[in-house]
N, C-alpha and C. Protein backbone atom coordinates (compact mmCIF):
# COMPACT_ATOMS: atom_id res chain seq x y z
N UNK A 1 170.07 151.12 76.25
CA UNK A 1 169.13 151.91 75.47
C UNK A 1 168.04 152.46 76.39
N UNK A 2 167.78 153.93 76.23
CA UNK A 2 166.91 154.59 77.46
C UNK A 2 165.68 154.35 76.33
N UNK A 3 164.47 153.91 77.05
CA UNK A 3 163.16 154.22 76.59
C UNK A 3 162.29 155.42 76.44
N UNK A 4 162.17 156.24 77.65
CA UNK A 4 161.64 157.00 78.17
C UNK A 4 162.30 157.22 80.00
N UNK A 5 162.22 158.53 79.84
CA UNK A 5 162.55 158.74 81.48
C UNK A 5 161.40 159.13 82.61
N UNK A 6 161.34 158.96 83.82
CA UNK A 6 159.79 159.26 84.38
C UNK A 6 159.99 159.75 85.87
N UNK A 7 159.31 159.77 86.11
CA UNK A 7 159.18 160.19 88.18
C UNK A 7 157.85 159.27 88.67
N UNK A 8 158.49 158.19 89.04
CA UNK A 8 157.91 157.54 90.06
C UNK A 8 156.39 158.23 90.81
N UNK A 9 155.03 158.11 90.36
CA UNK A 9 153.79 158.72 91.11
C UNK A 9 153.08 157.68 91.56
N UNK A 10 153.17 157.28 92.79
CA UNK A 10 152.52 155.68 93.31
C UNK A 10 152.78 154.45 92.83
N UNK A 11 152.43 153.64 92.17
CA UNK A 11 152.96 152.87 91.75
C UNK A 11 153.41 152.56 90.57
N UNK A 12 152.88 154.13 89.42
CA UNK A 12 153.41 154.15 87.92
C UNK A 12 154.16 155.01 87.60
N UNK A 13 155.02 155.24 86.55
CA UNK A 13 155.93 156.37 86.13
C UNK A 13 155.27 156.96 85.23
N UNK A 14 155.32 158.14 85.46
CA UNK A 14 155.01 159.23 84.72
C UNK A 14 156.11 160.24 83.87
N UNK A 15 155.80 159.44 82.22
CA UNK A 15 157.10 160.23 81.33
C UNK A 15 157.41 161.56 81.30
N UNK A 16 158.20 161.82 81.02
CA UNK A 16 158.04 163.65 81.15
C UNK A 16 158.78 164.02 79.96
N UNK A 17 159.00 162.86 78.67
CA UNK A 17 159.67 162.92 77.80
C UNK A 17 158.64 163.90 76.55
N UNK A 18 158.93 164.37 75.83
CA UNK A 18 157.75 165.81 74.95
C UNK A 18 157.29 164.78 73.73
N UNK A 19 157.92 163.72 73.85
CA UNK A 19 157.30 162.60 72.54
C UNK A 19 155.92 162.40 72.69
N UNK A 20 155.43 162.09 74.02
CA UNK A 20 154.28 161.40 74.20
C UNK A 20 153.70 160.25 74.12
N UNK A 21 154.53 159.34 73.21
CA UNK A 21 154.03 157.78 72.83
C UNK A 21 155.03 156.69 72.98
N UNK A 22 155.31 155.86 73.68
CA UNK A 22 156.18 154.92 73.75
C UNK A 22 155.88 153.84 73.29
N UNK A 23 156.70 153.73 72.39
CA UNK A 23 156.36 152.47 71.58
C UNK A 23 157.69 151.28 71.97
N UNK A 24 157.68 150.65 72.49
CA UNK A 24 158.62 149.36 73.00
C UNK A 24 158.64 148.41 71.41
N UNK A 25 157.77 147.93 70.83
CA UNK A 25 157.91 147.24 69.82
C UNK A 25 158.33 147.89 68.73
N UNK A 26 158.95 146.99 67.71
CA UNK A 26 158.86 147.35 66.51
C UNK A 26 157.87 147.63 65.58
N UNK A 27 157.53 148.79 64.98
CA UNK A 27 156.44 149.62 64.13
C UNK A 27 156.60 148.05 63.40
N UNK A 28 155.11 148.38 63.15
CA UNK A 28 154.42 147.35 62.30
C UNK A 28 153.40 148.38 61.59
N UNK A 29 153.10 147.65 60.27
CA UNK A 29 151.91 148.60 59.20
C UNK A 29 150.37 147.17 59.44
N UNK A 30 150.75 146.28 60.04
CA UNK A 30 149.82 145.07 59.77
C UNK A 30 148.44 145.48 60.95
N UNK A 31 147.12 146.15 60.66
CA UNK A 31 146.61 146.68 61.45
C UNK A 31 145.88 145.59 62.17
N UNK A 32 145.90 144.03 62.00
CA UNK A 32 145.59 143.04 62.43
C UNK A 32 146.08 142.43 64.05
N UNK A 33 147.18 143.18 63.85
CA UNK A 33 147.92 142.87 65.00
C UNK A 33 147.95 143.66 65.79
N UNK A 34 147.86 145.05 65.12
CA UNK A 34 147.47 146.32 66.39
C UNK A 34 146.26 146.40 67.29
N UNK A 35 145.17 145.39 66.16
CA UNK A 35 143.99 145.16 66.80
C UNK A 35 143.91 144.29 68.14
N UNK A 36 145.27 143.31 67.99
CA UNK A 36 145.33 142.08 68.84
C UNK A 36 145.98 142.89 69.52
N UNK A 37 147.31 143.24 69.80
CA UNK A 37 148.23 144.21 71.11
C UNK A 37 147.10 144.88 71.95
N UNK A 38 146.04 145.99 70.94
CA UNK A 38 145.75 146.65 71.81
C UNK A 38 144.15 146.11 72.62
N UNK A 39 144.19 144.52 72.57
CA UNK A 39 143.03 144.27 73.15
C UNK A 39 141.91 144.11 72.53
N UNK A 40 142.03 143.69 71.10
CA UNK A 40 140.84 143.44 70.44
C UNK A 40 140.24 145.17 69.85
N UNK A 41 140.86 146.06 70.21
CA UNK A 41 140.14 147.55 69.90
C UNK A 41 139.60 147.67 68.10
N UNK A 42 138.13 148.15 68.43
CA UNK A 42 137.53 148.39 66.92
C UNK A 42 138.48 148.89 65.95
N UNK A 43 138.06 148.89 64.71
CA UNK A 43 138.42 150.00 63.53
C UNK A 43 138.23 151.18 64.11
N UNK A 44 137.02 151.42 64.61
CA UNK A 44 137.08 153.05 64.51
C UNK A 44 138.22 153.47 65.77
N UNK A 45 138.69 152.77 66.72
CA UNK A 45 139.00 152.98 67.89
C UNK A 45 140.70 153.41 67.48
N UNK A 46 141.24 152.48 66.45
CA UNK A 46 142.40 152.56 65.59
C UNK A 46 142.52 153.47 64.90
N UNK A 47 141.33 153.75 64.16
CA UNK A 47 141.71 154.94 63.29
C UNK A 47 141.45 156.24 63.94
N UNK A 48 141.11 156.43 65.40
CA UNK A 48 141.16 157.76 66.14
C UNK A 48 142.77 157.72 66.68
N UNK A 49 143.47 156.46 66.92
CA UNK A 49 144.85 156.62 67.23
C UNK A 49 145.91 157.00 66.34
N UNK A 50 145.07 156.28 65.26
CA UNK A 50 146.01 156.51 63.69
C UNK A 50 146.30 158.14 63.94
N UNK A 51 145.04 159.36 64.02
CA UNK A 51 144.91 160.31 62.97
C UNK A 51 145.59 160.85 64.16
N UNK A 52 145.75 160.23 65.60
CA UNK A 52 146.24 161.26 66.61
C UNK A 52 147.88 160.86 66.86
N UNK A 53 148.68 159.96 65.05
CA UNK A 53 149.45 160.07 65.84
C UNK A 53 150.49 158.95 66.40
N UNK A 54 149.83 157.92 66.92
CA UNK A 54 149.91 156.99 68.19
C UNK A 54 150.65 155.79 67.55
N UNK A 55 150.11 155.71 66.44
CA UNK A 55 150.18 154.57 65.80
C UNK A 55 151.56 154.65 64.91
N UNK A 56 152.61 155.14 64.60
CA UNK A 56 153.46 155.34 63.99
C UNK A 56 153.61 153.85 62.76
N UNK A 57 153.59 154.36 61.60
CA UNK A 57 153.98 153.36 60.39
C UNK A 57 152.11 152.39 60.51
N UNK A 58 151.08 152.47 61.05
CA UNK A 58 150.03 151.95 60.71
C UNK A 58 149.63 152.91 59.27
N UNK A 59 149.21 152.43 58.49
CA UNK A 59 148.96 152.97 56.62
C UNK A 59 147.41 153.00 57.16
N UNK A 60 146.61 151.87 57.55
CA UNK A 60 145.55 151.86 56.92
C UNK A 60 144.76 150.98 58.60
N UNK A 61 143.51 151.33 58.91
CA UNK A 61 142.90 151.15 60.16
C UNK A 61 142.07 149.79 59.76
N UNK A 62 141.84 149.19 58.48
CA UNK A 62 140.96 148.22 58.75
C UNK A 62 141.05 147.09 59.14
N UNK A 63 140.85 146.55 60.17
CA UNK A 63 140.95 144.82 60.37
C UNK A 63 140.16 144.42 59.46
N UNK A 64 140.55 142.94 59.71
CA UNK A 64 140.01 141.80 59.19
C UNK A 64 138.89 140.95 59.79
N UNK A 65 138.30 140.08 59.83
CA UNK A 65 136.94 139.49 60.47
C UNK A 65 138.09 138.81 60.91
N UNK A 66 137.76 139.28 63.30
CA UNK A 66 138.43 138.43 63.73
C UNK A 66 137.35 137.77 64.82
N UNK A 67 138.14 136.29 64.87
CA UNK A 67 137.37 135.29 65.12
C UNK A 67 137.09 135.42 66.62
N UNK A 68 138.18 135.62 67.37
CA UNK A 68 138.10 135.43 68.66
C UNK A 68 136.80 136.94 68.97
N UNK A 69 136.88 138.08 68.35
CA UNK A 69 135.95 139.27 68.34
C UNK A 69 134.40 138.70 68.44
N UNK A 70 134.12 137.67 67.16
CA UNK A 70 132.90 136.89 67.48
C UNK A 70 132.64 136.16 68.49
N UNK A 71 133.81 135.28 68.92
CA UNK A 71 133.26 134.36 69.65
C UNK A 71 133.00 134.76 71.15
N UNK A 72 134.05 135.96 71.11
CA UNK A 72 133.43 136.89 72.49
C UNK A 72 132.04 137.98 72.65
N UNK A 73 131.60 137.76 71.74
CA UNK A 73 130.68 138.67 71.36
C UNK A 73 129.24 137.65 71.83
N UNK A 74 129.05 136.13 71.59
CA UNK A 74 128.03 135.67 71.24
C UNK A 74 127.52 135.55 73.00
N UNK A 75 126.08 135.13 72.80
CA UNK A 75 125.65 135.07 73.57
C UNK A 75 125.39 133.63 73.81
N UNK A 76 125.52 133.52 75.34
CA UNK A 76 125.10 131.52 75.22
C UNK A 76 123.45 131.50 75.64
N UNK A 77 122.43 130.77 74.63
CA UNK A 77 121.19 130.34 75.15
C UNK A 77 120.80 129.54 75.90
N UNK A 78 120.27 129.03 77.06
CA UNK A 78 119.57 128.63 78.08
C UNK A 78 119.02 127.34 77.25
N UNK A 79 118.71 126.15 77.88
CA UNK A 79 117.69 125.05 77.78
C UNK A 79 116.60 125.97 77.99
N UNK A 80 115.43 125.48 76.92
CA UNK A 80 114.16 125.53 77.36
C UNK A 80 113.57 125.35 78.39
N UNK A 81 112.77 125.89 79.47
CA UNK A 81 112.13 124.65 80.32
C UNK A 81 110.75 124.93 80.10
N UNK A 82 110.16 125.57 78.91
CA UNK A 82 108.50 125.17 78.70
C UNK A 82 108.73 123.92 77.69
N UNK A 83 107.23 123.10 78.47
CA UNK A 83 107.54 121.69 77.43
C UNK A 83 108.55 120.76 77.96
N UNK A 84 109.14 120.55 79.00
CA UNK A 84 109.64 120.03 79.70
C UNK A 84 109.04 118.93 80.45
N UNK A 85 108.90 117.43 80.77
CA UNK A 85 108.00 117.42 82.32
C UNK A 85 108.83 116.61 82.95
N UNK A 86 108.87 117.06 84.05
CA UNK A 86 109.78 116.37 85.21
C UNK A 86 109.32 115.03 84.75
N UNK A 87 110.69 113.63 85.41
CA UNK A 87 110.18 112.54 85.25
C UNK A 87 110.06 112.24 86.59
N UNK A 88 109.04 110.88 87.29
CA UNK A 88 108.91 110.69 88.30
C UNK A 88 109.55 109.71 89.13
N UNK A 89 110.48 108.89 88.63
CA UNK A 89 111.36 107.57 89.19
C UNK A 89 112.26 108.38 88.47
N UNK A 90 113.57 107.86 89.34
CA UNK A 90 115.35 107.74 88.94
C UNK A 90 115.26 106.70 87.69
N UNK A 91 115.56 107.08 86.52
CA UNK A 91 116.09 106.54 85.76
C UNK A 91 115.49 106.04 84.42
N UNK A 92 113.98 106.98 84.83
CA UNK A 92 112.78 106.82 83.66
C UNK A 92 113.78 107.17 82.62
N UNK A 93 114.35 108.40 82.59
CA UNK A 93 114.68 108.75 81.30
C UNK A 93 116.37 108.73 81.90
N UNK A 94 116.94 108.28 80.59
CA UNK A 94 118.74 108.32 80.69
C UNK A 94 119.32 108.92 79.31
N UNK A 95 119.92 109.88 79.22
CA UNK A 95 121.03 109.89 78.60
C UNK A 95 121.93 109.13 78.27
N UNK A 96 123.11 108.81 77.26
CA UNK A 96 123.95 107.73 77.08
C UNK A 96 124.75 108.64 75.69
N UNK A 97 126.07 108.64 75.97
CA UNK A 97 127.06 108.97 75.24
C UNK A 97 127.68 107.33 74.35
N UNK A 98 127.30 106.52 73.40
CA UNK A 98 127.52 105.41 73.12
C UNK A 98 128.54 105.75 72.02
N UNK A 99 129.43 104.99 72.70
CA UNK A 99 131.04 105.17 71.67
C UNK A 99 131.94 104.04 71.59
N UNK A 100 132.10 103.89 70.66
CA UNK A 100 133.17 102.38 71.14
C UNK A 100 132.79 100.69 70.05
N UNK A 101 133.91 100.04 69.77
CA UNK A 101 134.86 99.99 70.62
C UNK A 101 136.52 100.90 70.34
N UNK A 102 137.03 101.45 71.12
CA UNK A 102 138.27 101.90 70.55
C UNK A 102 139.00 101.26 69.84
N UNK A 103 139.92 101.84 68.93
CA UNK A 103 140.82 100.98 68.08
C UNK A 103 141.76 101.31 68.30
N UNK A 104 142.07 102.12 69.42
CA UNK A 104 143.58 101.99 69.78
C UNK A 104 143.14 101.98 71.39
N UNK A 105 143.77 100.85 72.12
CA UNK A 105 143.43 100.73 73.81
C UNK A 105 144.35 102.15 74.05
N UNK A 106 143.54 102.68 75.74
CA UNK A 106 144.01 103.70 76.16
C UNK A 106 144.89 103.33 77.38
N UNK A 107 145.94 103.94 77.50
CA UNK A 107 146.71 103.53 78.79
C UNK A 107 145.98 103.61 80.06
N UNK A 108 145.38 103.77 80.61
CA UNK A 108 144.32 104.06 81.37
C UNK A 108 143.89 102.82 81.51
C-alpha cells in the first residue's frame, strides 16, 4: 500500500502528491484524541484544521477538560523565606516522616 510519494530534500520527503494531507491513521470523529495525536493543540487550533480540511471525518472541534493540559499549565510556588530564621546548632530543628509499624514486612 503506497502512502504518499516524495523526493528526498535533506533529511525529509517532500510529497508531491495534489492531496496535501496524509493521514496514516484511521479517521476518527473523537476530537479528544485529535487533541492528544496532535500534542495537546487548543480548540481553536482544531477547529482552524477542521475548516481547512485536515481533519477528515472530525464533526465537531470541542475537547473535553483535559487533565494532563492543567497539570502542564500550573505553576510550582517557591517556600517562603520571609519569616523564616535560620537555626543555630545542627539539629535544633528536625523534620521526621513517622510511619510504622508495617503490617506486611518488606523484603528489603
Amino acid at each position: 500500500m503506497v502512502v504518499a510519494r516524495g523526493t528526498k530534500t535533506g533529511s525529509l520527503y517532500m510529497t508531491i502528491d495534489a492531496r496535501g494531507s496524509i493521514a496514516v491513521a484511521e479517521g476518527s470523529e473523537d476530537p479528544n484524541l485529535w487533541h492528544q495525536r496532535l500534542g495537546h493543540m487548543s480548540s481553536k487550533g482544531l477547529k482552524v484544521m477542521q475548516s481547512n480540511g485536515k481533519l477528515p471525518g472530525l464533526r465537531s472541534a470541542d475537547i473535553d477538560l483535559c487533565e494532563s493540559c492543567i497539570l502542564g499549565k500550573q505553576k510550582r510556588i517557591s517556600f517562603k523565606r520571609v519569616g523564616r530564621t535560620p537555626k543555630e546548632e545542627k539539629l535544633e530543628l528536625v523534620h521526621t516522616d513517622v510511619w510504622g509499624p508495617a503490617s506486611v514486612p518488606s523484603t528489603g
